[in-house]
Protein backbone atom coordinates (compact mmCIF):
# COMPACT_ATOMS: atom_id res chain seq x y z
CA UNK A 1 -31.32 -25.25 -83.94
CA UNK A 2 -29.96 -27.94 -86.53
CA UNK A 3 -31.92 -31.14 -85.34
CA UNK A 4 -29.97 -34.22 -86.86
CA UNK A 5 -32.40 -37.36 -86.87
CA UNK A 6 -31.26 -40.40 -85.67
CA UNK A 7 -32.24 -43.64 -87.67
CA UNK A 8 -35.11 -46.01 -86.38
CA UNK A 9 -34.94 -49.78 -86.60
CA UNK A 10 -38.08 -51.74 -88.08
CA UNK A 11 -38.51 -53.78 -84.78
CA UNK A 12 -37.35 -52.26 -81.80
CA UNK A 13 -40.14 -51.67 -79.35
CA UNK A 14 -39.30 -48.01 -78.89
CA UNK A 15 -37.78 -46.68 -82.45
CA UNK A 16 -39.29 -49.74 -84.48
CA UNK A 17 -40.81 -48.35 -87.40
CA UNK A 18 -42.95 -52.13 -88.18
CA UNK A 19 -43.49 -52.92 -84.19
CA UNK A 20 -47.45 -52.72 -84.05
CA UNK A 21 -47.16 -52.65 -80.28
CA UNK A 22 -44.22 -50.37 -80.33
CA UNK A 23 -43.62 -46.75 -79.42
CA UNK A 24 -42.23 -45.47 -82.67
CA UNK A 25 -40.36 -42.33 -81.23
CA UNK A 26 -38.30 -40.45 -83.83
CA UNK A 27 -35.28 -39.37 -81.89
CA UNK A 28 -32.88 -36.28 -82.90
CA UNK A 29 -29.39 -35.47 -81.61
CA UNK A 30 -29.88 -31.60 -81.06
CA UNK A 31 -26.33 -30.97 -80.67
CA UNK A 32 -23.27 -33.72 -79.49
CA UNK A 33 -24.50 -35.75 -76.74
CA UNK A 34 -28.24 -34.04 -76.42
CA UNK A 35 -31.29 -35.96 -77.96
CA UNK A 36 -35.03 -35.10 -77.71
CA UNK A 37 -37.69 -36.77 -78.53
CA UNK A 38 -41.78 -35.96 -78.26
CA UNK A 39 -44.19 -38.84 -77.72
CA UNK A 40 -47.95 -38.70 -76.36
CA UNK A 41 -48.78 -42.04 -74.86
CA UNK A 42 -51.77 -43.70 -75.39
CA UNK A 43 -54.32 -44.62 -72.82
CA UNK A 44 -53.74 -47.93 -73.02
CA UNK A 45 -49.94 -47.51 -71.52
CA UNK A 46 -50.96 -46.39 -68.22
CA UNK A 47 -50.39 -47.66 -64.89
CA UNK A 48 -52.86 -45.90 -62.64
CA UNK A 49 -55.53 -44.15 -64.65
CA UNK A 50 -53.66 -40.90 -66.48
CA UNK A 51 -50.17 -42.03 -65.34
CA UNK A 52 -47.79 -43.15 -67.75
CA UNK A 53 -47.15 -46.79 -66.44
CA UNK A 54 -43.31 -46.76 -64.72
CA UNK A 55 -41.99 -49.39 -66.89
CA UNK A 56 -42.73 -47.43 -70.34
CA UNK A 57 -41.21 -44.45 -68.72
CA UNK A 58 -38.31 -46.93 -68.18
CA UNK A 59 -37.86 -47.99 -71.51
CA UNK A 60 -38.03 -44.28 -73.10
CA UNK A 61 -34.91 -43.35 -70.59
CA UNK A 62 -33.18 -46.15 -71.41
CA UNK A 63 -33.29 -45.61 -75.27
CA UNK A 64 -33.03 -41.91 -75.09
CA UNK A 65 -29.48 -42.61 -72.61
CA UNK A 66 -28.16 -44.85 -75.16
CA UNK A 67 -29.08 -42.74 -77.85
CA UNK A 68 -27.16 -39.77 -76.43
CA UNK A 69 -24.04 -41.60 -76.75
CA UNK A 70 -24.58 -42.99 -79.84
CA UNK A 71 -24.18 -39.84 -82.45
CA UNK A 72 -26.20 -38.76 -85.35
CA UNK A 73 -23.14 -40.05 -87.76
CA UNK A 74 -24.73 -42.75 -89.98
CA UNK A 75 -21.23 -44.23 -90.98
CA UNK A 76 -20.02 -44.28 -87.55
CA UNK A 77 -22.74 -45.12 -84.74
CA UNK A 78 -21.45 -45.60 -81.31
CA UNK A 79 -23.70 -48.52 -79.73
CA UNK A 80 -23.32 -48.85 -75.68
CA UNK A 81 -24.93 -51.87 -73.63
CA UNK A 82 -24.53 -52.83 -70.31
CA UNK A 83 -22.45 -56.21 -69.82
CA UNK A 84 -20.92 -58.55 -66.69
């Protein structure tokens, strides 16, 4: 499997690399249009006790959609957001 990473930012709360509070996922387009990512969450990011709290779990699908549109091609990044 060729695993193409895609590039972190230094202060997004998910792929910042310099967020102290952030996630810091490293995310990899696995082939066009499928990403993966692993993360283990700290205890300190639950909701009830050893649940993932609902609005981290959010955040991670909303990056990881985004992400699966955007392409591994560093020249030529496809950004999507939502607009009125």
């Amino acid at each position: 499997m060729n695993r193409i990473k895609q590039p972190n930012s230094l202060h997004c709360f998910i792929c910042g690399v310099e967020n102290p509070t952030g996630l810091h996922l490293h995310i990899y387009e696995v082939e066009p249009g499928i990403v993966e990512t692993e993360y283990i969450a700290p205890d300190h990011f639950q909701g009830y006790p050893g649940v993932l709290h609902g609005g981290i779990v959010a955040a991670i699908i909303d990056e990881v959609s985004g992400r699966s549109h955007m392409g591994s091609d560093p020249m030529n990044p496809r950004f999507m957001f939502t607009g009125k």
